[in-house]
N, C-alpha and C. Protein backbone atom coordinates (compact mmCIF):
# COMPACT_ATOMS: atom_id res chain seq x y z
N UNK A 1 -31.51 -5.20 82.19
CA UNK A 1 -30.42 -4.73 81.41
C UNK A 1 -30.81 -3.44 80.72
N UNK A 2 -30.00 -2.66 80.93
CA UNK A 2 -29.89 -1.25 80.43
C UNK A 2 -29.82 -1.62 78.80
N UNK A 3 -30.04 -0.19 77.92
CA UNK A 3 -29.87 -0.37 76.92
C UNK A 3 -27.99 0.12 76.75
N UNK A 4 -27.09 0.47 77.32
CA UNK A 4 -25.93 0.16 77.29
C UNK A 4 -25.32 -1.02 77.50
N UNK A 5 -25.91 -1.54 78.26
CA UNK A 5 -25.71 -3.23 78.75
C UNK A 5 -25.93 -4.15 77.61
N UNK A 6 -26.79 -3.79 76.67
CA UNK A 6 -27.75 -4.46 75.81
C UNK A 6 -26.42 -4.22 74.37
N UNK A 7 -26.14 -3.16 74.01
CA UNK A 7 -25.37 -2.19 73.45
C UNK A 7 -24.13 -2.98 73.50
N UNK A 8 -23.01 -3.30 74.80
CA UNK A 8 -21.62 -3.89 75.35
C UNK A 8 -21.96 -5.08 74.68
N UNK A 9 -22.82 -5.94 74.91
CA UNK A 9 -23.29 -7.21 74.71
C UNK A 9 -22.55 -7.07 72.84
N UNK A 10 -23.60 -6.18 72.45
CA UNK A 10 -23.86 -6.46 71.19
C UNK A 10 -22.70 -6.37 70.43
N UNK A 11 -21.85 -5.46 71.01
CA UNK A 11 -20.58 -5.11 70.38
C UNK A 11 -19.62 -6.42 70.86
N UNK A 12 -19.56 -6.71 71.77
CA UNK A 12 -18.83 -8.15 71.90
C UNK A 12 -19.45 -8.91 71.02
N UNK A 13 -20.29 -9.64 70.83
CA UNK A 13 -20.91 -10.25 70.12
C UNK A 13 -20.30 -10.02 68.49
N UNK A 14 -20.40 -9.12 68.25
CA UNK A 14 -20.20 -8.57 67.11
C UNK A 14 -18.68 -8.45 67.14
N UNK A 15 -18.02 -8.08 67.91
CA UNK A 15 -16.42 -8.40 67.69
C UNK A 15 -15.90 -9.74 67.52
N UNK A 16 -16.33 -11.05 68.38
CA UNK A 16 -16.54 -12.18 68.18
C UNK A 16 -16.81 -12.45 66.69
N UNK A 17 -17.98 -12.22 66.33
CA UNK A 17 -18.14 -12.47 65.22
C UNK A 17 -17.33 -11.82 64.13
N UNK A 18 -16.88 -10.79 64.11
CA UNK A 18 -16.06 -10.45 63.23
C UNK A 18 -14.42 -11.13 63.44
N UNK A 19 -14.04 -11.60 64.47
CA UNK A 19 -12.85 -12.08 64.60
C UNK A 19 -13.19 -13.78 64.41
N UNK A 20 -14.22 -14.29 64.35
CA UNK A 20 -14.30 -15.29 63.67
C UNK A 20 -14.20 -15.36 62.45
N UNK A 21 -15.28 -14.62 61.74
CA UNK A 21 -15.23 -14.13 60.56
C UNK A 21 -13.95 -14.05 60.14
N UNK A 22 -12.94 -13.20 60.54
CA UNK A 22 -11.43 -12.96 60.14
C UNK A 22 -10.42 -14.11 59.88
N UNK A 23 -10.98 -14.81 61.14
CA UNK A 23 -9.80 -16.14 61.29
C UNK A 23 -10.60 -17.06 60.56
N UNK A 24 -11.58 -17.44 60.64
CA UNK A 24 -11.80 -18.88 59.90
C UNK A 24 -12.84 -18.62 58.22
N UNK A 25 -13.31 -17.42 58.01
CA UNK A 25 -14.22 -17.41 57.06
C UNK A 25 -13.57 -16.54 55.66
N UNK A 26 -12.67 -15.67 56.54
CA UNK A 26 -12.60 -14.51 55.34
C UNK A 26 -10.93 -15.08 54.45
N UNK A 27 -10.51 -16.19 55.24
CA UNK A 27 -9.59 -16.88 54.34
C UNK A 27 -9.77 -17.34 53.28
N UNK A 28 -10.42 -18.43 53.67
CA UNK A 28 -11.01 -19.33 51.94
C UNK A 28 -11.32 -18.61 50.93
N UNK A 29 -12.30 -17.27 51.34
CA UNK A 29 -12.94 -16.72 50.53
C UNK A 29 -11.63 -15.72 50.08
N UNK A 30 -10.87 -15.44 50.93
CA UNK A 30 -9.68 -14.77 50.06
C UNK A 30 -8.69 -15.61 49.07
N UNK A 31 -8.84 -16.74 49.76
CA UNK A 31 -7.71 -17.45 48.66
C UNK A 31 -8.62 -17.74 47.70
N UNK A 32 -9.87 -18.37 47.44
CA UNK A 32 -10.74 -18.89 46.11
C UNK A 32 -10.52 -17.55 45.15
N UNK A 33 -10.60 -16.26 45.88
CA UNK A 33 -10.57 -14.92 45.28
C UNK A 33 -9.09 -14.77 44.88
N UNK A 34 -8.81 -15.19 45.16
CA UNK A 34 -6.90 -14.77 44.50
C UNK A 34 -6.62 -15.66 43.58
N UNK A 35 -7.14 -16.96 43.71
CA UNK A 35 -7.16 -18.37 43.01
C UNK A 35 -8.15 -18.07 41.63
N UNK A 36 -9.05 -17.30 41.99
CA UNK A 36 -9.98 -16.90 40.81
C UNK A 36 -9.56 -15.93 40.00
N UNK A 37 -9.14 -14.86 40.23
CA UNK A 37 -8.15 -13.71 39.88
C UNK A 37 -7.01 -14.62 38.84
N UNK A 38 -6.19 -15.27 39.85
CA UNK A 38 -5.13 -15.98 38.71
C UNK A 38 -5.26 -16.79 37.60
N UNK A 39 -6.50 -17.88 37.94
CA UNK A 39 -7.26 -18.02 36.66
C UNK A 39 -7.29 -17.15 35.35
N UNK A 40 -8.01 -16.25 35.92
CA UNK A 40 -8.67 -15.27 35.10
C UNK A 40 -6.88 -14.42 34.61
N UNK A 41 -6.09 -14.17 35.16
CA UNK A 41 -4.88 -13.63 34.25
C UNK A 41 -4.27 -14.59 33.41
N UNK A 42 -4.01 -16.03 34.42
CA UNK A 42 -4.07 -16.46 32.95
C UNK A 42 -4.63 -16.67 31.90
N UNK A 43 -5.62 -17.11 31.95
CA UNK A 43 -6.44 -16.52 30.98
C UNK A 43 -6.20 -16.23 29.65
N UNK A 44 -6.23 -15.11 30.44
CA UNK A 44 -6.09 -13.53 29.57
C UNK A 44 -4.95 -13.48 29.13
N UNK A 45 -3.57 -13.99 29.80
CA UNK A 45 -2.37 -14.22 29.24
C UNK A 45 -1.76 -15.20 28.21
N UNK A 46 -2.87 -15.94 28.50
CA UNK A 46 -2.96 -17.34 27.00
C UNK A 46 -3.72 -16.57 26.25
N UNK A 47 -4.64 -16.01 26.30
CA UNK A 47 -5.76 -15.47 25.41
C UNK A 47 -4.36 -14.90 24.29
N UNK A 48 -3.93 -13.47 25.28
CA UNK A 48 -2.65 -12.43 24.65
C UNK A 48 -1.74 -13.24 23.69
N UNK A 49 -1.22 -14.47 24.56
CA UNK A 49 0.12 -15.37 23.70
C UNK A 49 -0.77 -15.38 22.35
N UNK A 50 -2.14 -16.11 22.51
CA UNK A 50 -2.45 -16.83 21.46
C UNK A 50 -3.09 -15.99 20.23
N UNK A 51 -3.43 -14.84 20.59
CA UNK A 51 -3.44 -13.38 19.55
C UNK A 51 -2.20 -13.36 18.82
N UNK A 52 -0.97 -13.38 19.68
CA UNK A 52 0.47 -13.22 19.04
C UNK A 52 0.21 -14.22 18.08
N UNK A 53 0.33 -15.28 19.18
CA UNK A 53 0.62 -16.62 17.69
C UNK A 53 0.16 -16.82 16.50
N UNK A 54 -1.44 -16.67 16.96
CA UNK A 54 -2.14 -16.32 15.72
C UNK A 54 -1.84 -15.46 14.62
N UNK A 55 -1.31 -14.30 15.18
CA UNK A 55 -0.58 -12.94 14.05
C UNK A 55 0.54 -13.56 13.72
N UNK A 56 1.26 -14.06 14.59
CA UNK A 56 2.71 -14.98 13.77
C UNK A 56 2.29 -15.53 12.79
N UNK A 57 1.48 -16.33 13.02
CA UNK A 57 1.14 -17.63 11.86
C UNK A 57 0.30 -16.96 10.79
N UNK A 58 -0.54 -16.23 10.76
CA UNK A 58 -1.47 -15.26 9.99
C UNK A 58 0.16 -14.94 8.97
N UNK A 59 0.51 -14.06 9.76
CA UNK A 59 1.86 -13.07 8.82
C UNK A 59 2.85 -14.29 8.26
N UNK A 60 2.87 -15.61 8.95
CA UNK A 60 3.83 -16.52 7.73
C UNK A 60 3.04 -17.07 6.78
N UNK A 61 1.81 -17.24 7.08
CA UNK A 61 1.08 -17.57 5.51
C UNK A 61 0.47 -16.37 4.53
N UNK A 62 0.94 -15.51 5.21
CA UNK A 62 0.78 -14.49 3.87
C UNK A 62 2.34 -14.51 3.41
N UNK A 63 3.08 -14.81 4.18
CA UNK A 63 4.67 -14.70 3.02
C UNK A 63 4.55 -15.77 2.41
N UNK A 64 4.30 -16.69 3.05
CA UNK A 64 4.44 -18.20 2.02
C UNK A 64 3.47 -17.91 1.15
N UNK A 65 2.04 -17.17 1.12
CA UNK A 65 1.32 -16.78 -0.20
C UNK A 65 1.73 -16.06 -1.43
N UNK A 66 2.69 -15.62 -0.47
CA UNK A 66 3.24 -14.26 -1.72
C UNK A 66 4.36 -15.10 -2.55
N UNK A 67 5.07 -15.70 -1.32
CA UNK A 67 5.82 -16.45 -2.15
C UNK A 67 5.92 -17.43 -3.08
N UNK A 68 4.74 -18.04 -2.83
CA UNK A 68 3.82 -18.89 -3.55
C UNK A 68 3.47 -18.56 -4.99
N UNK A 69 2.83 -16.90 -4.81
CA UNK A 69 2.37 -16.19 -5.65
C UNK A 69 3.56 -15.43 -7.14
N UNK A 70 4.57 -15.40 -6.12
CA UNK A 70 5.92 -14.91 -7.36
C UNK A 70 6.28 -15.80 -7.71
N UNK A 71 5.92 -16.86 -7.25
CA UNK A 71 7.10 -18.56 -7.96
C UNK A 71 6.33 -18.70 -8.75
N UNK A 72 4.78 -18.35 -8.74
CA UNK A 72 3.44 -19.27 -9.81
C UNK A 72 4.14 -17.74 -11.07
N UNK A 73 4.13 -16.74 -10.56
CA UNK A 73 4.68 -15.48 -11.47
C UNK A 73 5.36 -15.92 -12.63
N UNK A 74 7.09 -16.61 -12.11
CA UNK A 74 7.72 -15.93 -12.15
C UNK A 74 8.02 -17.83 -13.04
N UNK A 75 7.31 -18.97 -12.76
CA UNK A 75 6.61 -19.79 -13.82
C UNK A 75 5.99 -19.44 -15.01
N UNK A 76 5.27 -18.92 -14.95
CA UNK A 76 4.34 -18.34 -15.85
C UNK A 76 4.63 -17.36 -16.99
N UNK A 77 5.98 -16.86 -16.35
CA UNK A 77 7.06 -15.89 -17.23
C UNK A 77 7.90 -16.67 -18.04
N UNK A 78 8.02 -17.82 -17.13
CA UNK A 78 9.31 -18.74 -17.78
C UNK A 78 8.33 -19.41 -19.05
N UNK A 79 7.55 -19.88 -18.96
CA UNK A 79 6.96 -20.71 -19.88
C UNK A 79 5.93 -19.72 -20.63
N UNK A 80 5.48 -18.47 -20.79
CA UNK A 80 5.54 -17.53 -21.91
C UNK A 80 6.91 -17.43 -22.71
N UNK A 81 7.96 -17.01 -21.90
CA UNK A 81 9.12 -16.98 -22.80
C UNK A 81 9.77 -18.05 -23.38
N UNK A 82 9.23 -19.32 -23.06
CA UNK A 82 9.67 -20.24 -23.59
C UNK A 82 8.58 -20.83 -24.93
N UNK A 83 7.43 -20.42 -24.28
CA UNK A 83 6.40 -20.73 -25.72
C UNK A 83 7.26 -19.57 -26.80
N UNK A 84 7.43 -18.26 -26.55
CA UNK A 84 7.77 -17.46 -27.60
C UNK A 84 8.94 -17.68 -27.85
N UNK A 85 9.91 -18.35 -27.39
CA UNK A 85 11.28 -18.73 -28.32
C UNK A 85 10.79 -20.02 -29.19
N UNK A 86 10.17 -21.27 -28.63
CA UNK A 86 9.64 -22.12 -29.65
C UNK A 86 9.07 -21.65 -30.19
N UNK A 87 7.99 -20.10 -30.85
CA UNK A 87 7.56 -19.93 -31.98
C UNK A 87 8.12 -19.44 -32.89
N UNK A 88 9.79 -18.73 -31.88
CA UNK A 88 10.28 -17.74 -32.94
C UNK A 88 11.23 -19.15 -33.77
N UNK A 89 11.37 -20.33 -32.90
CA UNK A 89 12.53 -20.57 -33.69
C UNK A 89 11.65 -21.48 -35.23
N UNK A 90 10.81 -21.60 -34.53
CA UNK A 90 9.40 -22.57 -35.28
C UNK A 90 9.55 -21.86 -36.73
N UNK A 91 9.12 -20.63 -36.42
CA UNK A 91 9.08 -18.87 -37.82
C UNK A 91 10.62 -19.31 -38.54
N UNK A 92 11.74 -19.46 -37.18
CA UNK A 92 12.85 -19.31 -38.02
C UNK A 92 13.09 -20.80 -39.33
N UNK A 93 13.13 -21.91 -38.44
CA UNK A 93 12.39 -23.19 -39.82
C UNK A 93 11.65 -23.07 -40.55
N UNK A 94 10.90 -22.34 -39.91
CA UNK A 94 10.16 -22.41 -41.69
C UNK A 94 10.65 -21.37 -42.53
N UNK A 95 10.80 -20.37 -42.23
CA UNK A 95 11.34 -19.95 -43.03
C UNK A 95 12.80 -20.29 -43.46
N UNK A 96 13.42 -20.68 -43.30
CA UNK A 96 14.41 -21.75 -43.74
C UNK A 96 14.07 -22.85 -44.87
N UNK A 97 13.29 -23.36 -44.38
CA UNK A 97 12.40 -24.79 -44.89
C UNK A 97 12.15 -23.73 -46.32
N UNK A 98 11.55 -22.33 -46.80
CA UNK A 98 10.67 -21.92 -47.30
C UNK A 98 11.81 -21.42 -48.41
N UNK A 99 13.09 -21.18 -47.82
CA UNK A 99 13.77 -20.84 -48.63
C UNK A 99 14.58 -21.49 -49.02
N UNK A 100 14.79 -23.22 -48.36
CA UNK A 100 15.12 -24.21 -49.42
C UNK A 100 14.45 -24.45 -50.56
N UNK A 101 12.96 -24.15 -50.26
CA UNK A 101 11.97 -24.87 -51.21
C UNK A 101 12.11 -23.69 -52.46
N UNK A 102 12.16 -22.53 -52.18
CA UNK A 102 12.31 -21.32 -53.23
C UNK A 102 13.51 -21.53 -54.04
N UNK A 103 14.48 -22.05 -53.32
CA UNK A 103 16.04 -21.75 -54.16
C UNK A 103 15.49 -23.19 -55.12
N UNK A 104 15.46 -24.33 -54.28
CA UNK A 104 14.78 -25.51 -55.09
C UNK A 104 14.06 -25.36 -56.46
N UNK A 105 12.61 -24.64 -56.19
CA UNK A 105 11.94 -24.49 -57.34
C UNK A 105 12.61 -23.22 -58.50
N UNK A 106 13.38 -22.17 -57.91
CA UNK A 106 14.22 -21.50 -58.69
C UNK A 106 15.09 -22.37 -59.77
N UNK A 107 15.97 -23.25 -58.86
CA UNK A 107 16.58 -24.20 -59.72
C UNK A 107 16.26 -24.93 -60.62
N UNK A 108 15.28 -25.52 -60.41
CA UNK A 108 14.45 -26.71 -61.45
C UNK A 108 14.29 -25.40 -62.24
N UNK A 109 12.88 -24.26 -62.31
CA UNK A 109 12.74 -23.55 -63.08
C UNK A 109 13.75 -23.50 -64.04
N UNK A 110 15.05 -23.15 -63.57
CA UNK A 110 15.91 -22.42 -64.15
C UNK A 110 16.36 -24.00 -65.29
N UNK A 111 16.58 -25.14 -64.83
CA UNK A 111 16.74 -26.16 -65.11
C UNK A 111 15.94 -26.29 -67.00
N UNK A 112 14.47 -26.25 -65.95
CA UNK A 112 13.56 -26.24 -67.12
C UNK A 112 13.66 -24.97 -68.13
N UNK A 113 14.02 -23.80 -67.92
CA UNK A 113 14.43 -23.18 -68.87
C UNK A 113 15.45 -23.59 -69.91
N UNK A 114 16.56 -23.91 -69.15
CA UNK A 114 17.66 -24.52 -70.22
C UNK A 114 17.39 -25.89 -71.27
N UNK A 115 16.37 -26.47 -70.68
CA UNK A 115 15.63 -27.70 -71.59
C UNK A 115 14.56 -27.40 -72.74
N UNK A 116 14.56 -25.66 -72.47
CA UNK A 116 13.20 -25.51 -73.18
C UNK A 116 13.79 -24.96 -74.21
N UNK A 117 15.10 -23.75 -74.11
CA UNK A 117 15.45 -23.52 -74.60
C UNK A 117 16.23 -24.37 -76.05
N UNK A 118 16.92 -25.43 -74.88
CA UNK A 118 17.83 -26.48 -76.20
C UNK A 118 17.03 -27.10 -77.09
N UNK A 119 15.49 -27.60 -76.52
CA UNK A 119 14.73 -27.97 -77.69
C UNK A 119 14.08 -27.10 -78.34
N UNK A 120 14.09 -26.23 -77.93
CA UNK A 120 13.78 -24.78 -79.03
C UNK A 120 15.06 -24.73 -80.16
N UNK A 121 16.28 -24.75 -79.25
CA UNK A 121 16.82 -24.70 -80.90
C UNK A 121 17.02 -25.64 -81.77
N UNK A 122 17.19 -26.83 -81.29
CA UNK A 122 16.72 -28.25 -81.77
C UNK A 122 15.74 -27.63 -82.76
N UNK A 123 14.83 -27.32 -82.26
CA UNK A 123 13.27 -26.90 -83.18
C UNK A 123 14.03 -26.13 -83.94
N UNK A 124 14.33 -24.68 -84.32
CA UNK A 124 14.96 -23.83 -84.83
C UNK A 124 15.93 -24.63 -86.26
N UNK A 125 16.52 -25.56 -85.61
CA UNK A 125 17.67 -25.96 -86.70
C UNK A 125 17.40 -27.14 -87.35
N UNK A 126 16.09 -27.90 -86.91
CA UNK A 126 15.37 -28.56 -87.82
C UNK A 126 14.82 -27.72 -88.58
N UNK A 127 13.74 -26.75 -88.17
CA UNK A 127 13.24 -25.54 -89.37
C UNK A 127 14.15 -25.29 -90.08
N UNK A 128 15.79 -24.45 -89.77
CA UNK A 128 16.39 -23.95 -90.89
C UNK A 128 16.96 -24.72 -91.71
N UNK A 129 17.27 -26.22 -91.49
CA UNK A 129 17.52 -27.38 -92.51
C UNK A 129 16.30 -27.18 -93.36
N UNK A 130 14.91 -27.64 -92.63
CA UNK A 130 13.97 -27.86 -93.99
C UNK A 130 13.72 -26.18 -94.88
N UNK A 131 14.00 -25.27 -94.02
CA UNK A 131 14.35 -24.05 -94.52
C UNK A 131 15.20 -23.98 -95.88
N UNK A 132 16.52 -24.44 -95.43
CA UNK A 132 16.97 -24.53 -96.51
C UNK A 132 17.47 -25.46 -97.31
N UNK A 133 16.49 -26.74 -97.22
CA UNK A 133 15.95 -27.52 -98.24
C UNK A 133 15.50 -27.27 -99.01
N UNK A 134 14.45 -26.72 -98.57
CA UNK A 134 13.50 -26.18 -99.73
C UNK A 134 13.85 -25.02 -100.66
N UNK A 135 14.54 -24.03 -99.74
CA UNK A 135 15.40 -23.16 -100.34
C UNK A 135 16.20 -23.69 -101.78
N UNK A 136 17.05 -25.03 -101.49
CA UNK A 136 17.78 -25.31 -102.08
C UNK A 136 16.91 -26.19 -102.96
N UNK A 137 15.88 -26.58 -103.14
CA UNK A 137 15.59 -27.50 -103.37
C UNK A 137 15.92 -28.93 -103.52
N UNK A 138 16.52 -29.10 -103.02
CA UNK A 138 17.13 -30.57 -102.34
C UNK A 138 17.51 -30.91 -101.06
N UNK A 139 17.45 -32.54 -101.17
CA UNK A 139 17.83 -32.55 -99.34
C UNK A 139 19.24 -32.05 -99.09
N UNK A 140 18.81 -32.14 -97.45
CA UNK A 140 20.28 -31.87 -96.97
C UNK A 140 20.25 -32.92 -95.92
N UNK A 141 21.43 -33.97 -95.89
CA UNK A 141 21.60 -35.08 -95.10
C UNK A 141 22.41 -34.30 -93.45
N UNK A 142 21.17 -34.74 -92.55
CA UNK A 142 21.78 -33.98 -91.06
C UNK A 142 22.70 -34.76 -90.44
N UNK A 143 23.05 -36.24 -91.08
CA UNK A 143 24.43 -36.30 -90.69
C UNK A 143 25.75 -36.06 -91.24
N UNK A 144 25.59 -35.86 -92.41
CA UNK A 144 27.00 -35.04 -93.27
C UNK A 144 27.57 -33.64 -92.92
N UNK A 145 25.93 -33.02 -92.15
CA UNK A 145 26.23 -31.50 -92.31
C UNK A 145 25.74 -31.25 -90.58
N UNK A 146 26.12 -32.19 -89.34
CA UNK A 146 26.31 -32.25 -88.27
C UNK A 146 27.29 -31.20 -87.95
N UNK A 147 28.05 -31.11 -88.33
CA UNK A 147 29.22 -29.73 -87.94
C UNK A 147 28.41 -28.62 -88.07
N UNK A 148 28.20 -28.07 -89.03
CA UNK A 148 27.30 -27.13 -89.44
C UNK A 148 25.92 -27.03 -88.37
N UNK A 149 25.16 -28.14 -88.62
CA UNK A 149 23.98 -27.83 -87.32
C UNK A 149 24.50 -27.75 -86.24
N UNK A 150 25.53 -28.04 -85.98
CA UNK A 150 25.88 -27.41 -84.19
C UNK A 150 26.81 -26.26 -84.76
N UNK A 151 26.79 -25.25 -85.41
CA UNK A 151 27.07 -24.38 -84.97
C UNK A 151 25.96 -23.61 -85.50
N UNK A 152 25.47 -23.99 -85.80
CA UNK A 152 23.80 -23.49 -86.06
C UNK A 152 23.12 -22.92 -84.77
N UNK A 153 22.94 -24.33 -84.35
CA UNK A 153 22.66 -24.41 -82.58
C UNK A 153 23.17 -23.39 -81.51
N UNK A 154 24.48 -23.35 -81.83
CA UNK A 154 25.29 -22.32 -81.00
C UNK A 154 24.46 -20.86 -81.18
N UNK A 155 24.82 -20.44 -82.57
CA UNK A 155 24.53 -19.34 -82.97
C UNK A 155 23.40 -18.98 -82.25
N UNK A 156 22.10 -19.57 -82.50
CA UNK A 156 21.08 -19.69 -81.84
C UNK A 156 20.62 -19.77 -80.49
């Protein structure tokens, strides 16, 4: 055999084998490869969804935080302004309370003035009887001359 002979051979051989190759080998390995490929997009396409979802759900718990965050706010406002109306109205009783108790002790005061006064002149118009007892040198009976000590009193 020539080396062309040798050569024909080899190339049949080799066409054979490549048309085997074609029909029975390079299938499987194409479909496992297309089968592997689709795997792999999905994948990558769940991977993608689940980035989204994740950012969905990420971005609703920051609103529900925020929202969370203005309700704890907007609490926290309510019950400052409500401590400061119970202190103002607290300020406003007592001072109320402070100015019953003032008009109160005004009154009595004033009370006790008028008691201090009447036995002051009480005092006064017993002095000017023994005043003018002695003046006169004789008694003077304070129930005969009762008219007279109350307008004594008055005067006074």
């Amino acid at each position: 055999m020539s080396i062309t002979g040798t050569l024909i051979v080899q190339m049949i051989v080799f066409a054979i084998l490549v048309w085997f190759t074609m029909k029975f080998v390079w299938p499987p390995i194409t479909a496992a490869l297309d089968e592997r490929a689709k795997k792999i997009a999905e994948g990558l396409s769940a991977a993608d969804k689940a980035k989204a979802d994740l950012a969905v759900a990420n971005k609703r718990v920051e609103e529900q935080l925020s929202a969370a965050r203005d309700d704890a706010a907007k609490r926290l406002a309510d019950a400052e302004r409500l401590a400061q109306s119970m202190v103002e109205e607290a300020k406003g009783r007592a001072s109320e309370e402070a100015a019953k108790i003032i008009a109160a002790a005004k009154a009595e005061a004033e009370q006790e003035i008028v008691k201090a006064r009447e036995a002051l002149r009480d005092q006064v118009a017993v002095l000017a009887v023994k005043g003018a007892e002695q003046i006169l040198r004789k008694e003077v009976n304070a129930t005969v001359h009762a008219e007279l000590l109350g307008r004594l009193k008055a005067e006074l």
